[in-house]
Protein backbone atom coordinates (compact mmCIF):
# COMPACT_ATOMS: atom_id res chain seq x y z
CA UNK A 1 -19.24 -21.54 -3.94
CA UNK A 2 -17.95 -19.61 -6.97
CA UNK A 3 -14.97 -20.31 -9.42
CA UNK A 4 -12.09 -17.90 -9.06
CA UNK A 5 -12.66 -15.59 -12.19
CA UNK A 6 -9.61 -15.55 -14.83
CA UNK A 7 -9.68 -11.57 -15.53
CA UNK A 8 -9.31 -8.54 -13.26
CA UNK A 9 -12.51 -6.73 -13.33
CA UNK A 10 -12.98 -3.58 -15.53
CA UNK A 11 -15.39 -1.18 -16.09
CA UNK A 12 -15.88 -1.94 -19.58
CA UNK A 13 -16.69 -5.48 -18.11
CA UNK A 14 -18.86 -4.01 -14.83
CA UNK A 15 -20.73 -0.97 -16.49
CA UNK A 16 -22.94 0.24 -14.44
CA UNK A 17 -21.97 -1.60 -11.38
CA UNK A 18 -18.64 -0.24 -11.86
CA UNK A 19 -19.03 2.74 -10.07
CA UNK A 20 -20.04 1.66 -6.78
CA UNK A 21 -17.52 -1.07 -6.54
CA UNK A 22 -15.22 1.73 -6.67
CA UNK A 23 -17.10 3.12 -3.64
CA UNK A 24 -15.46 2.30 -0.44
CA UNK A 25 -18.91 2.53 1.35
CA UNK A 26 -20.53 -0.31 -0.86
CA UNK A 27 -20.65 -3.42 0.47
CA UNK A 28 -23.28 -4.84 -2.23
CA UNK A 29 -24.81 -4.33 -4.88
CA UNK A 30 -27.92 -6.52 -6.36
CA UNK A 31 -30.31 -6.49 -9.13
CA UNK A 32 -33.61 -7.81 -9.19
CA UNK A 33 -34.53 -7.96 -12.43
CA UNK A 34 -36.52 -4.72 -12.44
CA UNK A 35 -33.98 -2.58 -10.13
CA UNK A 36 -30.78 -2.23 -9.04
CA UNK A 37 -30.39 -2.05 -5.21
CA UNK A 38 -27.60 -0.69 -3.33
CA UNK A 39 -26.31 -1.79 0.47
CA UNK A 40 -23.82 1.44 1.57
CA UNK A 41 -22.44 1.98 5.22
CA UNK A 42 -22.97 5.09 5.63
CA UNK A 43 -26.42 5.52 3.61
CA UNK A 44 -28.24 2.35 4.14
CA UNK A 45 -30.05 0.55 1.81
CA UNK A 46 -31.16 2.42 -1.31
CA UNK A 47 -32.80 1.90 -4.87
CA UNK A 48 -30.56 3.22 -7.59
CA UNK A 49 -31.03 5.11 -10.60
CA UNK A 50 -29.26 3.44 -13.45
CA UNK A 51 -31.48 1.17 -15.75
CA UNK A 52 -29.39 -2.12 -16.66
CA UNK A 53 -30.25 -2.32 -20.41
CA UNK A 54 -30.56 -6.34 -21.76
CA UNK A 55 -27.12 -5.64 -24.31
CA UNK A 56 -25.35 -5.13 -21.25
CA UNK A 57 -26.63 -7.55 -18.48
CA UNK A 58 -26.30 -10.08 -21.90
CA UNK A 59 -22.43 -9.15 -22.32
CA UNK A 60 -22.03 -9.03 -18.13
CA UNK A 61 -23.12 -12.64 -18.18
CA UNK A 62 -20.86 -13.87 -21.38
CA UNK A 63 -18.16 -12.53 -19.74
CA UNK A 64 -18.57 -13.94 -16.51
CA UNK A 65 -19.90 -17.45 -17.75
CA UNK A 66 -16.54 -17.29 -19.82
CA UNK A 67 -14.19 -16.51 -16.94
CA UNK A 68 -15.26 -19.23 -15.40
CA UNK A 69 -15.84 -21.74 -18.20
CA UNK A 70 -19.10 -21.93 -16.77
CA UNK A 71 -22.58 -22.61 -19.06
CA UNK A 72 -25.48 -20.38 -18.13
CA UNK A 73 -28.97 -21.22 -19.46
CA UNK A 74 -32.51 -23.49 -18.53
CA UNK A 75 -30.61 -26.91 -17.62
CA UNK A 76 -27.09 -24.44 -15.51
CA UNK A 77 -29.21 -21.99 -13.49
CA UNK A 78 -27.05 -20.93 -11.29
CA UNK A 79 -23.71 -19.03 -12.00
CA UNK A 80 -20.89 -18.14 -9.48
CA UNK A 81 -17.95 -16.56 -10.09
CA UNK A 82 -15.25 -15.01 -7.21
CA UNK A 83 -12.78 -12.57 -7.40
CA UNK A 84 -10.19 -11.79 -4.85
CA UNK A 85 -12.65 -8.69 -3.41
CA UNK A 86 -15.64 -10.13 -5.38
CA UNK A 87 -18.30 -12.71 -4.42
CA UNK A 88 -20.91 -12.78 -7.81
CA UNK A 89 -24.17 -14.77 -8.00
CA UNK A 90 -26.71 -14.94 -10.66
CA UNK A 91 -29.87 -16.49 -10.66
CA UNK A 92 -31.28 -17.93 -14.20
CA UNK A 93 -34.71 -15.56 -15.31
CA UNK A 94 -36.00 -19.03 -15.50
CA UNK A 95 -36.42 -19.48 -11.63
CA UNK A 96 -37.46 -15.93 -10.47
CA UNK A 97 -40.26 -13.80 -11.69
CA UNK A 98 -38.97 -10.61 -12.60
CA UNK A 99 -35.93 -11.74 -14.45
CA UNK A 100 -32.26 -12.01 -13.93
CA UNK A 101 -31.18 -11.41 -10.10
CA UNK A 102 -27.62 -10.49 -10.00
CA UNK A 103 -25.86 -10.06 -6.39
CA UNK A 104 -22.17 -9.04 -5.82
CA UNK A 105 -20.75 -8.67 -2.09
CA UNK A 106 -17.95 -6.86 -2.54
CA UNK A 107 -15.39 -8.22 0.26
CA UNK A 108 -11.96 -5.83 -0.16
CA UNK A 109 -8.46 -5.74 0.75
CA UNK A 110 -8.56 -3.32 3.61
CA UNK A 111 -9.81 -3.52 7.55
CA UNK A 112 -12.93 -0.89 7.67
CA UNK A 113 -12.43 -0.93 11.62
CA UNK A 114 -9.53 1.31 13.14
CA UNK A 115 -9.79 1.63 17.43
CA UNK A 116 -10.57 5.47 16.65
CA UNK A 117 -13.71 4.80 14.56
CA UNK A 118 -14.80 2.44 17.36
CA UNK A 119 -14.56 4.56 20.07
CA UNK A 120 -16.11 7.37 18.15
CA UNK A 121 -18.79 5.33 16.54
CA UNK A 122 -19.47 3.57 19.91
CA UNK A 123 -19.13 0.04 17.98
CA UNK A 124 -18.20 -0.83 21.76
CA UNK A 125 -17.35 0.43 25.44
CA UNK A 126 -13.29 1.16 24.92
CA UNK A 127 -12.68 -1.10 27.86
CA UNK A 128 -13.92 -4.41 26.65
CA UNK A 129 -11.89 -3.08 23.62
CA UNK A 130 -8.43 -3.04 25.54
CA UNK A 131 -10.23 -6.60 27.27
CA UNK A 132 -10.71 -8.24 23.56
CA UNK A 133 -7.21 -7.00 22.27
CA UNK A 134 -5.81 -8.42 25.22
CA UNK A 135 -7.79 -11.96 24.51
CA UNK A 136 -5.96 -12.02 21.08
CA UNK A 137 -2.35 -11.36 22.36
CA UNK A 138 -3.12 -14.44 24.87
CA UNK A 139 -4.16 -16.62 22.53
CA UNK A 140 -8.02 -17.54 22.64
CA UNK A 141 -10.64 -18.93 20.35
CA UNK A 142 -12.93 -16.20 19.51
CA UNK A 143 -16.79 -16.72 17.83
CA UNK A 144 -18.47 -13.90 16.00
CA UNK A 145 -21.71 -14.38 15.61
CA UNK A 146 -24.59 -12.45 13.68
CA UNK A 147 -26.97 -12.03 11.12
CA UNK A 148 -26.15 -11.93 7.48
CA UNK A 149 -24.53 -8.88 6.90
CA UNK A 150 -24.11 -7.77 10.35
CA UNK A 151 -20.20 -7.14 9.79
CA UNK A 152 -18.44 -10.45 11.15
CA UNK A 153 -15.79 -10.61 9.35
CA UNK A 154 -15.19 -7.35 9.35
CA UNK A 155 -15.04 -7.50 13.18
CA UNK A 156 -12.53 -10.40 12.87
CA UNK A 157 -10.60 -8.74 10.21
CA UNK A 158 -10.15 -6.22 12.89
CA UNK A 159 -8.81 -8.52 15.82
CA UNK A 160 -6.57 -10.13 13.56
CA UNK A 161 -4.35 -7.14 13.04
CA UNK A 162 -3.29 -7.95 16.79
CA UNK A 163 -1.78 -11.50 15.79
CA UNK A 164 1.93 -11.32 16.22
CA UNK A 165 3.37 -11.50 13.07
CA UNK A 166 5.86 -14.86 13.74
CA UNK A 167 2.87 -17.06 14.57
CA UNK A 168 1.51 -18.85 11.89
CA UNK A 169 -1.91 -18.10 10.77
CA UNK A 170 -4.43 -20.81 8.04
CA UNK A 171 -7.22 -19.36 6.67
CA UNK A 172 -10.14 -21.44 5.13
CA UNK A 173 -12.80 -19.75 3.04
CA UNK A 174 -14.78 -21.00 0.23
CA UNK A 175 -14.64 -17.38 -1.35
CA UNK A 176 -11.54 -15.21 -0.16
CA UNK A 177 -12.86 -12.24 2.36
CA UNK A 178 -10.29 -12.31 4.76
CA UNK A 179 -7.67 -11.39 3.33
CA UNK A 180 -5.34 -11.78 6.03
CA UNK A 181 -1.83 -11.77 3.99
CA UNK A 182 -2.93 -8.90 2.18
CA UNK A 183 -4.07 -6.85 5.35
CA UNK A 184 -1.09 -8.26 7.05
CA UNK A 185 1.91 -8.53 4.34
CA UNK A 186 4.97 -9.31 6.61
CA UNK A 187 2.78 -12.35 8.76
CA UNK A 188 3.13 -15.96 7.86
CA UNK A 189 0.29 -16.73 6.35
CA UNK A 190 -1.37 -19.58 4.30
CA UNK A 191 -4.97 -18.72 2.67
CA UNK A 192 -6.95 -22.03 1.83
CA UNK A 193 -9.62 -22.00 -0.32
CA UNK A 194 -12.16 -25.04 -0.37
CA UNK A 195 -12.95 -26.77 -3.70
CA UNK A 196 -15.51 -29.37 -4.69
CA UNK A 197 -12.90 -32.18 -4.05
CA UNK A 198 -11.48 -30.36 -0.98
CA UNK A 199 -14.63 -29.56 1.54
CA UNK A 200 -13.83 -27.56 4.95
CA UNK A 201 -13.28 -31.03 7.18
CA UNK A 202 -10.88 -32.14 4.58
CA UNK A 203 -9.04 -28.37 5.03
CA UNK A 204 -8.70 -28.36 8.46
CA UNK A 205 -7.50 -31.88 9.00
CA UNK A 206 -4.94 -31.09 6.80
CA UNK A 207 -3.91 -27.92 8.70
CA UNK A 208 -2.75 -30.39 11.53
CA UNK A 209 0.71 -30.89 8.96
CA UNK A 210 1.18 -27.28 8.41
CA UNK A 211 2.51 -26.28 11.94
CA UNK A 212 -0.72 -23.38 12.80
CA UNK A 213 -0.60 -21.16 14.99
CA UNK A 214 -4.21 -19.98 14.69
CA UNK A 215 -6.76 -21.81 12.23
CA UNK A 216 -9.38 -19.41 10.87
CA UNK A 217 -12.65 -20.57 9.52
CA UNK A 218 -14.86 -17.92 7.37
CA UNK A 219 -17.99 -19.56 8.82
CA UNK A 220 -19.18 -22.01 11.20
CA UNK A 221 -21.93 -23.92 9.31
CA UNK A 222 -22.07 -27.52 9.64
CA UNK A 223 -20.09 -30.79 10.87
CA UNK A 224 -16.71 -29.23 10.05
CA UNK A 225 -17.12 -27.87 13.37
CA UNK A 226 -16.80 -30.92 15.11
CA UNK A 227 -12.68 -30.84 13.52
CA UNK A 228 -12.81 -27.14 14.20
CA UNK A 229 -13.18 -27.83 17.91
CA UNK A 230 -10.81 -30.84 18.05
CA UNK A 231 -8.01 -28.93 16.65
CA UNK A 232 -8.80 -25.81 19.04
CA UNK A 233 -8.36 -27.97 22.17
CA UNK A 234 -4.76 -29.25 20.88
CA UNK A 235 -3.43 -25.58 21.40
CA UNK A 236 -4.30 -24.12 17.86
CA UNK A 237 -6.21 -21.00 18.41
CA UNK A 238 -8.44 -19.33 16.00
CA UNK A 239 -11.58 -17.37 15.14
CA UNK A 240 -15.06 -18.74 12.93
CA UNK A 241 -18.11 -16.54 12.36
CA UNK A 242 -21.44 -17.82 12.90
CA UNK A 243 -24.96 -17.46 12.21
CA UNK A 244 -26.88 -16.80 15.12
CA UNK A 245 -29.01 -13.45 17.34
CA UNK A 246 -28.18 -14.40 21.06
CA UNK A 247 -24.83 -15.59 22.31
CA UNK A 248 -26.25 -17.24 24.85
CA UNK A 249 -27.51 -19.78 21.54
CA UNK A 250 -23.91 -20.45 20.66
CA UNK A 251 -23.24 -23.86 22.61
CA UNK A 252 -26.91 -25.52 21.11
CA UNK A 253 -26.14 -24.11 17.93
CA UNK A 254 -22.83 -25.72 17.37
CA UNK A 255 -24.37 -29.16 19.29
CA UNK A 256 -26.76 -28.97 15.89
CA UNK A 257 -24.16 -29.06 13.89
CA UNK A 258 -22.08 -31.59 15.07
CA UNK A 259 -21.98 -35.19 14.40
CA UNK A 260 -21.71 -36.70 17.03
CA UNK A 261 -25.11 -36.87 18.97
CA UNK A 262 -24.46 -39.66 20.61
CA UNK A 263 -22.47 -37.93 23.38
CA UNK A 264 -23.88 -34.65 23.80
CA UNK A 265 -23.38 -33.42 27.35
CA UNK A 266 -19.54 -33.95 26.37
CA UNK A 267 -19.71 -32.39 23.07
CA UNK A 268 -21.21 -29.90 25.38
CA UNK A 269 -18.60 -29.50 27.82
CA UNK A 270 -16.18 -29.56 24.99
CA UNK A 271 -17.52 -26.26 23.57
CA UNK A 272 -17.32 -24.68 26.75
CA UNK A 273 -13.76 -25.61 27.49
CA UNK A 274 -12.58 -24.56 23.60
CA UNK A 275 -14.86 -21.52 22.84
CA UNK A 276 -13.30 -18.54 25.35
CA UNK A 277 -15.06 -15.66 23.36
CA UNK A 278 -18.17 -14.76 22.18
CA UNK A 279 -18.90 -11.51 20.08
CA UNK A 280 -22.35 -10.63 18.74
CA UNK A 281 -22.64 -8.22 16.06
CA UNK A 282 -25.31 -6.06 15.39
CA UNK A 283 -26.71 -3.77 12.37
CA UNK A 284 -29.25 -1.25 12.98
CA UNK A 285 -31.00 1.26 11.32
CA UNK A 286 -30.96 4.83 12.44
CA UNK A 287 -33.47 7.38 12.29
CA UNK A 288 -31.63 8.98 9.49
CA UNK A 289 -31.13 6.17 7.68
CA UNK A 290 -27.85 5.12 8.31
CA UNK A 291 -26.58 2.15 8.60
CA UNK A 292 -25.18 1.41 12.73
CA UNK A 293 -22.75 -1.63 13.83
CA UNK A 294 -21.86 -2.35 17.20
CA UNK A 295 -21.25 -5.46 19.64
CA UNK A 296 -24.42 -5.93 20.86
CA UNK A 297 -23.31 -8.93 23.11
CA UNK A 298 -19.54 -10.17 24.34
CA UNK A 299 -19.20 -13.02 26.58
CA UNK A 300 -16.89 -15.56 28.03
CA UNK A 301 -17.50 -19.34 28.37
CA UNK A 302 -15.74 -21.34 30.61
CA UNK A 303 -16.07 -24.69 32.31
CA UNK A 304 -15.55 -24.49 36.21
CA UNK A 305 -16.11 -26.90 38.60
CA UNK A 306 -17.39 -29.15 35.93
CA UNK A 307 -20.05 -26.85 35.19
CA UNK A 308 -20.42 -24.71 32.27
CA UNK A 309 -20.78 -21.18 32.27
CA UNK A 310 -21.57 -17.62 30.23
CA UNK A 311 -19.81 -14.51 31.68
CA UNK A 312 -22.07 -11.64 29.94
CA UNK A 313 -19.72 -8.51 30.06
CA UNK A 314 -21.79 -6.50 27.44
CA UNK A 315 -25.52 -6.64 26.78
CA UNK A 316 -27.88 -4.67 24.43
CA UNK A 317 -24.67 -2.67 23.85
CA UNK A 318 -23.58 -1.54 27.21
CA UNK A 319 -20.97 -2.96 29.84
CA UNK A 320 -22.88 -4.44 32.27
CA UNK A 321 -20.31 -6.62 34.39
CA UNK A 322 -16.48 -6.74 34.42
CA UNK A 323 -16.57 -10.14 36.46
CA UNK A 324 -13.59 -12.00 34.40
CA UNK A 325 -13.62 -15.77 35.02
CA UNK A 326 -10.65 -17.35 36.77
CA UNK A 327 -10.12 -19.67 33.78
CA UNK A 328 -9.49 -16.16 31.56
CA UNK A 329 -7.10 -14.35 34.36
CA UNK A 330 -5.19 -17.48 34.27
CA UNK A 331 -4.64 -17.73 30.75
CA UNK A 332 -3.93 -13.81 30.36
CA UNK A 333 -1.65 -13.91 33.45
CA UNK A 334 0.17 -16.45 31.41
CA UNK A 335 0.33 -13.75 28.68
CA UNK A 336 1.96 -11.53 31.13
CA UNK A 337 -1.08 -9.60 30.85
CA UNK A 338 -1.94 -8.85 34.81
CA UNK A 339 -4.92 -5.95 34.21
CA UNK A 340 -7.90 -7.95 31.87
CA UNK A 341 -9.24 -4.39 30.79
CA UNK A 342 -6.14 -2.57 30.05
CA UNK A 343 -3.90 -3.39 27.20
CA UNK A 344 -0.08 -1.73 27.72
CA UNK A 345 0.29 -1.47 23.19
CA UNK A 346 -3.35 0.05 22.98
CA UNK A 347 -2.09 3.33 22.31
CA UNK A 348 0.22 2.64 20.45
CA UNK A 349 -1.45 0.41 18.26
CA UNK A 350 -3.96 3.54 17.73
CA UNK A 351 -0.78 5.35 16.41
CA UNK A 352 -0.25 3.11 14.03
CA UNK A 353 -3.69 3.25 13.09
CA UNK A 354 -5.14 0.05 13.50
């Protein structure tokens, strides 16, 4: 993880990057030590034109080895810096073979999803939309899961707009993406941000003190799942992102991380009983080039009748089942939310332009 860098960035300091972190589209932008590549929504993947001279990749690393009190040479290879809609890594020329490799993921302030762009865009069927909105406003632990880059957070960035303001929300991120108080400026909030001395277990143990609401993890990735899942089942809900290409992977995937393999079928049924949502993310390629996102998978698991169970509503893109399990009706009912796949503020949350 990357220090938090003392300066705003400039584009005295950014040169040639500059220009496409201004660019909404961008969401990163790497060097290989021959070329600079560019990732863009709405173009795809491209090589750019601009030739990084060594006077100013030389001053770009200075600065950034600076801002971070950092060294960056043979024996420090590696240099990571973060801003607050930054994520920078640089890889030493003495460890690749065409020179310096330079990536920045640019993670900003703002939610890219609005319910009109994903209706129009067909990022999913706009009744498992009202469905999901509806999941939020009851309360339940949602997973996104994907590839790298696929757009998980972003999708979670999304759902979080639906939070009620008065409930509490913890965020834990070893590089702020989130951004939940800045997307959400009147919500009580508290951003935490791991450290060396303060790992992700640590974090969410001590969430149990500060009265949340909702816990939010950036990512899923090892044994801090296991405390993940034990605060989830005392009544704190929350949303993590995950690695993974088949939701129907999710329970064995998080039984790989935990540590506790001693007791796996109840590990097992634990998952079941915590997780309620599952939302797999895809990015795609089209014909002309540009870059698609949609839910490729959403599920439910439940345990019932001390079995576990997947309830595939959406598959390969497309709604293929609105068979709700009883566990979710109940839970929703409780919400005073009586129709699963229609939510009574969808419309006007559309006004408002979320």
């Amino acid at each position: 993880m990357g220090e938090m860098m003392t300066f705003a960035p400039t584009p005295q300091q950014f040169g040639p990057f500059w220009k496409y972190i201004q660019e909404p589209s961008v969401t990163d932008i790497d060097y290989n030590g021959k070329a600079l590549w560019i990732t863009d929504l709405e173009k795809g993947r491209y090589r750019a034109q601009e030739e990084l001279t060594d006077s100013f990749l030389d001053s770009f690393i200075h600065n950034i080895a600076n801002s971070v009190n950092k060294q960056f040479n043979n024996a420090h290879k590696v240099l990571e810096a973060d801003t607050r809609e930054l994520r920078i890594s640089i890889l030493h020329e003495s460890v690749t073979s065409a020179g310096l490799s330079i990536c920045i993921r640019k993670s900003p302030c703002l939610v890219r999803n609005t319910i009109e762009n994903i209706i129009e865009d067909g990022y999913c069927p706009e009744k498992i939309l009202h469905l999901l909105i509806n999941c939020v406003l009851a309360r339940m632990n949602f997973v996104f899961a994907g590839e790298p880059g696929a757009g998980k957070t972003e999708c979670a960035k999304f759902f979080m707009q639906f939070i009620p303001k008065e409930q509490r929300v913890i965020t834990i991120e070893d590089s702020y993406e989130m951004h939940y108080a800045d997307i959400n400026p009147e919500a009580d909030a508290v951003e935490l941000r791991v450290t060396g001395g303060f790992d992700y277990t640590d974090a969410i143990k001590a969430c149990l003190r500060q009265n949340p609401s909702w816990l939010m993890l950036s990512e899923a990735r090892s044994v801090e799942v296991t405390s993940l899942l034990e605060q989830w089942s005392t009544g704190v809900s929350g949303f993590t992102t995950i690695h993974l290409d088949d939701l129907r992977k999710l329970p064995d995937r998080i039984l790989n991380m935990m540590n506790n393999v001693n007791d796996a079928d109840r590990m097992e049924n634990k998952i079941y009983s915590d997780v309620s949502v599952g939302i797999l993310i895809r990015r795609k390629k089209e014909a002309d080039g540009k870059i698609r996102r949609y839910m490729e998978q959403v599920c439910f698991y439940t345990r019932e009748d001390n079995e576990n169970r997947i309830y595939m509503l959406v598959k390969d893109g497309e709604m293929v089942s609105e068979d709700v399990p009883d566990d979710i009706v109940r839970r929703l009912a409780l919400a005073r939310i009586r129709e699963p796949f229609f939510c009574e503020g969808f419309y006007r949350y559309k006004k408002e332009g979320k």
